[in-house]
C-alpha atoms as a PDB file:
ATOM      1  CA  UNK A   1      12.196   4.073  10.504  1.00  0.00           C
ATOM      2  CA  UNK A   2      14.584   3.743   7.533  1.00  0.00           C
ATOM      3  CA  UNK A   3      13.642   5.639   4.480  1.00  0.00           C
ATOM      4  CA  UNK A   4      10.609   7.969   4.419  1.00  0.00           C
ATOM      5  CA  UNK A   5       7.981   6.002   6.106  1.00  0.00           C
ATOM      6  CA  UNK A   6       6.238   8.640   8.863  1.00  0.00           C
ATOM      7  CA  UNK A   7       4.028   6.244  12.119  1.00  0.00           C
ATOM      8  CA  UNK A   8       1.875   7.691  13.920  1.00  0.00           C
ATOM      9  CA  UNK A   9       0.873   6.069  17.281  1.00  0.00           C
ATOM     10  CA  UNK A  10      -2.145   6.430  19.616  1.00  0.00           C
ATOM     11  CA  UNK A  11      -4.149   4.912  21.988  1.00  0.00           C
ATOM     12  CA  UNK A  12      -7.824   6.567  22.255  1.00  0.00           C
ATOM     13  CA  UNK A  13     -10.129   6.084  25.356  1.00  0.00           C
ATOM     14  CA  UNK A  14     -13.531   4.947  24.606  1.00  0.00           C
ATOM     15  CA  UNK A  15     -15.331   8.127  26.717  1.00  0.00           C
ATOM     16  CA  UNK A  16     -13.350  11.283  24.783  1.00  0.00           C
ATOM     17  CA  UNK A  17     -13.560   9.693  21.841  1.00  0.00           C
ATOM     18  CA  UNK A  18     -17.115   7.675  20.949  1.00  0.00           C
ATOM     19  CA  UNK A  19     -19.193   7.928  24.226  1.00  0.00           C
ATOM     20  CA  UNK A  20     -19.193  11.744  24.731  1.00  0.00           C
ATOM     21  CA  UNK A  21     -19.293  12.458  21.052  1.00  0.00           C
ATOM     22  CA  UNK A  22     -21.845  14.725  19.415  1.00  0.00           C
ATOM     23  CA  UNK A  23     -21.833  15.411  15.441  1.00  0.00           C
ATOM     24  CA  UNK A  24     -19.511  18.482  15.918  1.00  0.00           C
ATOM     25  CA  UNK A  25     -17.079  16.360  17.757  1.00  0.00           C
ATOM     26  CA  UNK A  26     -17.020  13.510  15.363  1.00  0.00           C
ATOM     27  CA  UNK A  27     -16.687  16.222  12.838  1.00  0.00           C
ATOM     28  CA  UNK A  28     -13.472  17.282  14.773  1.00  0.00           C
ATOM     29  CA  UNK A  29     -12.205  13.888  15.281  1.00  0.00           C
ATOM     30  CA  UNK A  30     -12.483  12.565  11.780  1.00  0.00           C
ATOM     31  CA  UNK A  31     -10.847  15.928  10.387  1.00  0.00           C
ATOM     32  CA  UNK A  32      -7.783  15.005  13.094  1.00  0.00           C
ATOM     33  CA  UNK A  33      -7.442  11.811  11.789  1.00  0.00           C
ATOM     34  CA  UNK A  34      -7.322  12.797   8.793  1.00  0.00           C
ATOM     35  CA  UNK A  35      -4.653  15.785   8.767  1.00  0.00           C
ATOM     36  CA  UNK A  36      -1.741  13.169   9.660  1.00  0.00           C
ATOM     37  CA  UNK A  37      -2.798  10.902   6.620  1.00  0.00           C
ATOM     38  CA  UNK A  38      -2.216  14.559   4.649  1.00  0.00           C
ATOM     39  CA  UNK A  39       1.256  14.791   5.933  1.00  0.00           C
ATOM     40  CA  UNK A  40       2.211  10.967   4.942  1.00  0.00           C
ATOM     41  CA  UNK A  41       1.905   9.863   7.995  1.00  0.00           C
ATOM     42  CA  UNK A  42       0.769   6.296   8.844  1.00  0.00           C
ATOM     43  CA  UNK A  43      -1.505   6.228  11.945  1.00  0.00           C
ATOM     44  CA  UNK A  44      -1.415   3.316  13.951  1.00  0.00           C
ATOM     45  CA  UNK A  45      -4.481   3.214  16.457  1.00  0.00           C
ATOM     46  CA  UNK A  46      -4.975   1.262  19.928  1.00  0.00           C
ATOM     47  CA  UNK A  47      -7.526   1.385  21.881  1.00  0.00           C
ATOM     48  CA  UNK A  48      -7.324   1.850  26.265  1.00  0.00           C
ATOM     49  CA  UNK A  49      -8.602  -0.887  26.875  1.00  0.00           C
ATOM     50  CA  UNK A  50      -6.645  -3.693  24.654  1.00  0.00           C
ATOM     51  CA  UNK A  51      -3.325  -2.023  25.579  1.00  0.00           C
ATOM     52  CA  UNK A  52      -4.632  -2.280  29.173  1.00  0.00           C
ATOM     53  CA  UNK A  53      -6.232  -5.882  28.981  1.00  0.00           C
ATOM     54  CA  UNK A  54      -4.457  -7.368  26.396  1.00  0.00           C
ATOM     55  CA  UNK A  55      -1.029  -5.875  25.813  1.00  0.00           C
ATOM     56  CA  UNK A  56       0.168  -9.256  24.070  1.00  0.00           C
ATOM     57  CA  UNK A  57      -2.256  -8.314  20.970  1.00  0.00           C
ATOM     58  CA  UNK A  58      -1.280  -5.161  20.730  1.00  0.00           C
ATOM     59  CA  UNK A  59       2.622  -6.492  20.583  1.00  0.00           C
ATOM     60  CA  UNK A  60       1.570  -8.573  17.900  1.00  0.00           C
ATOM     61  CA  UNK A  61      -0.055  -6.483  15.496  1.00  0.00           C
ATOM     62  CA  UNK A  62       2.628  -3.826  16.031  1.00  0.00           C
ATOM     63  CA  UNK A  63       4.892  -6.024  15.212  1.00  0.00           C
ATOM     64  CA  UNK A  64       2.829  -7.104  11.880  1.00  0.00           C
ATOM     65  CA  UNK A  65       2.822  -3.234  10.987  1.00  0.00           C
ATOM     66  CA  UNK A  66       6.130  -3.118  12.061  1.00  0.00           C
ATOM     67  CA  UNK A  67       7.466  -5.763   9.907  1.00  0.00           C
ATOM     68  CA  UNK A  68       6.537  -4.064   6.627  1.00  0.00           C
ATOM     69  CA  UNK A  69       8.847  -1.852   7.133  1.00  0.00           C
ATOM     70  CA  UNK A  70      11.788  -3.749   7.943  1.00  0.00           C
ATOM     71  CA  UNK A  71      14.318  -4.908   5.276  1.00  0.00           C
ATOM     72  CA  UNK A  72      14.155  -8.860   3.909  1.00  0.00           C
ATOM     73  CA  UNK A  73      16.298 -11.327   5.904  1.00  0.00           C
ATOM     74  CA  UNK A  74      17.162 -12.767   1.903  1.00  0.00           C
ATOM     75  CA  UNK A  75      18.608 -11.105  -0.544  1.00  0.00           C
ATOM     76  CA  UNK A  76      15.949  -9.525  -2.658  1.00  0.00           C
ATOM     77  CA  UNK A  77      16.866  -9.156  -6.758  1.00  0.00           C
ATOM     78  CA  UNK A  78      16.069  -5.673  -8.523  1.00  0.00           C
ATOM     79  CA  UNK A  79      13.278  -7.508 -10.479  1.00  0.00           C
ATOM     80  CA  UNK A  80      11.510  -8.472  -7.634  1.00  0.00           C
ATOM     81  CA  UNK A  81      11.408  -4.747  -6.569  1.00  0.00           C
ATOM     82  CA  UNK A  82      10.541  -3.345  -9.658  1.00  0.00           C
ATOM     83  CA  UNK A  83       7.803  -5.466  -9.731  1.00  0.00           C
ATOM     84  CA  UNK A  84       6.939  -5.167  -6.389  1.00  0.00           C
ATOM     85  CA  UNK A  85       7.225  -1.014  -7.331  1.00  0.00           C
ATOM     86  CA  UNK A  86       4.845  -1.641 -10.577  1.00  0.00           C
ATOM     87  CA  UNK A  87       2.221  -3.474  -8.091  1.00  0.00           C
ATOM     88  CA  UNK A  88       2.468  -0.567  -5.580  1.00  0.00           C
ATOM     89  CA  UNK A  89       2.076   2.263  -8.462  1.00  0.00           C
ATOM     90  CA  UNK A  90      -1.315  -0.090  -9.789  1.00  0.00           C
ATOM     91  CA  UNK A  91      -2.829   0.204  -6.244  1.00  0.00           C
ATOM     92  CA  UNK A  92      -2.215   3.257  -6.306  1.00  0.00           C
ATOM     93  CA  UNK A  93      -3.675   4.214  -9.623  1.00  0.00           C
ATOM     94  CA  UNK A  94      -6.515   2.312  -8.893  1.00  0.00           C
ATOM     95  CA  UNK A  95      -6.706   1.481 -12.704  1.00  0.00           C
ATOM     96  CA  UNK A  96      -5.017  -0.685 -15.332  1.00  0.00           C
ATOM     97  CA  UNK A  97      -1.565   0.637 -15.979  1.00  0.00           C
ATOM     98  CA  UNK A  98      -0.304   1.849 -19.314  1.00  0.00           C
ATOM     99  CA  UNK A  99       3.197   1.206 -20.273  1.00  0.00           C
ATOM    100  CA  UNK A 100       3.616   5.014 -20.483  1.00  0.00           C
ATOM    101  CA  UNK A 101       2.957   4.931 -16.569  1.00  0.00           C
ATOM    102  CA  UNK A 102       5.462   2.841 -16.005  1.00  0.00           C
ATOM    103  CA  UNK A 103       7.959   4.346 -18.414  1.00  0.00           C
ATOM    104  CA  UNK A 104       7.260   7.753 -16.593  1.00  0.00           C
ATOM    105  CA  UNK A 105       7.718   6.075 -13.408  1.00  0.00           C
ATOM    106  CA  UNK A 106      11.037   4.414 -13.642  1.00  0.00           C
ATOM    107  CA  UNK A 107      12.332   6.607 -16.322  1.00  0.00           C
ATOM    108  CA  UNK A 108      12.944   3.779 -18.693  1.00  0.00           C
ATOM    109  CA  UNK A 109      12.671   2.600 -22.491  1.00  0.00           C
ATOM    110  CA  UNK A 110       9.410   1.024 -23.788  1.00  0.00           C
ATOM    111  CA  UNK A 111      11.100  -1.783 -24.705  1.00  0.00           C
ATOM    112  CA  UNK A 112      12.608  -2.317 -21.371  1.00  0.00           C
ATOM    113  CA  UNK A 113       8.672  -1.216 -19.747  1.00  0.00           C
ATOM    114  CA  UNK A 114       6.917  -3.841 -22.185  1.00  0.00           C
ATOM    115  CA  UNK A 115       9.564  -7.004 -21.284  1.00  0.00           C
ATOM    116  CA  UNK A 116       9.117  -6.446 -17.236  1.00  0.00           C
ATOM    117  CA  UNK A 117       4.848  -6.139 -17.867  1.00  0.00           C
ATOM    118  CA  UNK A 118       5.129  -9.011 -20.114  1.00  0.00           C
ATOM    119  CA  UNK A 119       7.673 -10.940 -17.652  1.00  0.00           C
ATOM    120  CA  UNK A 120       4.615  -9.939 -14.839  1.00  0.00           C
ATOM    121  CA  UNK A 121       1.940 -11.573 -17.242  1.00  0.00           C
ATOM    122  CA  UNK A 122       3.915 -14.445 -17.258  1.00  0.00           C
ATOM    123  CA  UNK A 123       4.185 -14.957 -13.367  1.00  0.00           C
ATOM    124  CA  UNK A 124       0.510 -14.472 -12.709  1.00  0.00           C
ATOM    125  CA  UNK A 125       1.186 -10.849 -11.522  1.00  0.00           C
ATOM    126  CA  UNK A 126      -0.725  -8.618 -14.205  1.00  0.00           C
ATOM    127  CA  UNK A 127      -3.508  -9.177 -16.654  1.00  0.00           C
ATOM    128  CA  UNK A 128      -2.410  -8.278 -20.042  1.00  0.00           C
ATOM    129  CA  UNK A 129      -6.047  -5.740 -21.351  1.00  0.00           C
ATOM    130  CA  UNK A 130      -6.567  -5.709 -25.228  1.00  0.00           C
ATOM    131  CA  UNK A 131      -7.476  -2.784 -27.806  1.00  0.00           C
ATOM    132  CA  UNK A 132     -10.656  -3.264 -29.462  1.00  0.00           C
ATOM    133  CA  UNK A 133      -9.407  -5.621 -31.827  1.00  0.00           C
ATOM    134  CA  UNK A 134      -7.765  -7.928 -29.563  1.00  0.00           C
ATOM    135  CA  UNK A 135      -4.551  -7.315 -31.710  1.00  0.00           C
ATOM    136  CA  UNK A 136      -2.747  -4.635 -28.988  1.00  0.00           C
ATOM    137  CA  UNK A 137      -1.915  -4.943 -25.403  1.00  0.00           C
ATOM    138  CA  UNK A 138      -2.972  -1.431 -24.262  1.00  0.00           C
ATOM    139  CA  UNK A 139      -3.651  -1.693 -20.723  1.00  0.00           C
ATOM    140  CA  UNK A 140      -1.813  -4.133 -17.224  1.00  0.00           C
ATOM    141  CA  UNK A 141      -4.693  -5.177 -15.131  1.00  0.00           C
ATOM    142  CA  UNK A 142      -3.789  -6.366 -11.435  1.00  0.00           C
ATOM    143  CA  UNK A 143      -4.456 -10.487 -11.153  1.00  0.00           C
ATOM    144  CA  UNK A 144      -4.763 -11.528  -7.624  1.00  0.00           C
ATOM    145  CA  UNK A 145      -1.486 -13.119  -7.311  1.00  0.00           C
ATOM    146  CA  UNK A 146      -0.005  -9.427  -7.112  1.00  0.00           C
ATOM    147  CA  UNK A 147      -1.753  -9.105  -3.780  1.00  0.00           C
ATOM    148  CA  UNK A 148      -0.333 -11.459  -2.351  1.00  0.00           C
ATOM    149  CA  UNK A 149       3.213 -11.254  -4.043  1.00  0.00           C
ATOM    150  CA  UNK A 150       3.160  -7.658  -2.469  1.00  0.00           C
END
């Protein structure tokens, strides 16, 4: 895969990995899961039986996955990626962004941060969040436009 993006691919069999499982096993299996998603990988699961029985939906939602990762067919502009950057870094936070975060993130001006949140506001993308007195923009609140837009 171009870039840094790590997949991880496996098909588990229904007996070694639910039927035959006691608590020490699940244990086991969700700490393997897990040590993969500590090393940035991506893990991509399939189970026996649809790659056995029904290849053609397996195909497909590789291909889905797949797909993220591939580069547009369009020319994309450097705004779009910013933005698409700034709606990436929100998910990640988890929380309303501060112009400081994105500053720090892009390594640019405030003036430069506050036009491209503002620009977002515009487009649906963010929610602009007040100070108390409704006079500051403090905080960039996801709308759900950015969810799809991403």
């Amino acid at each position: 895969m171009p870039g840094y993006v790590k997949l991880l691919f496996e098909i588990k069999g229904y007996a070694s990995h639910v039927r035959d499982m006691d608590r020490q096993k699940y244990c086991n299996e969700l700490n393997r899961e897990t040590f993969p998603h500590a090393m940035d990988y991506h893990v991509i699961s399939f189970a026996y039986d649809e790659v056995e029985q029904r290849p053609d939906l397996c195909i497909t939602l590789l291909r889905m996955v797949l797909c993220k990762y591939q580069p547009s067919q369009k020319p994309v502009s450097r705004v779009q990626l910013a933005e698409k950057e700034i709606i990436r870094l929100a998910i990640e936070q988890s929380r309303p962004l501060r112009p400081k975060d994105v500053e720090l993130h892009f390594e640019l001006d405030h003036k430069t941060t506050v036009l491209i949140l503002k620009r977002m506001c515009t487009k649906g993308l963010l929610r602009p969040t007040f100070s108390g007195s409704k006079e500051r923009i403090v905080r960039y609140a996801l709308a759900r436009a950015a969810i799809e837009y991403f």
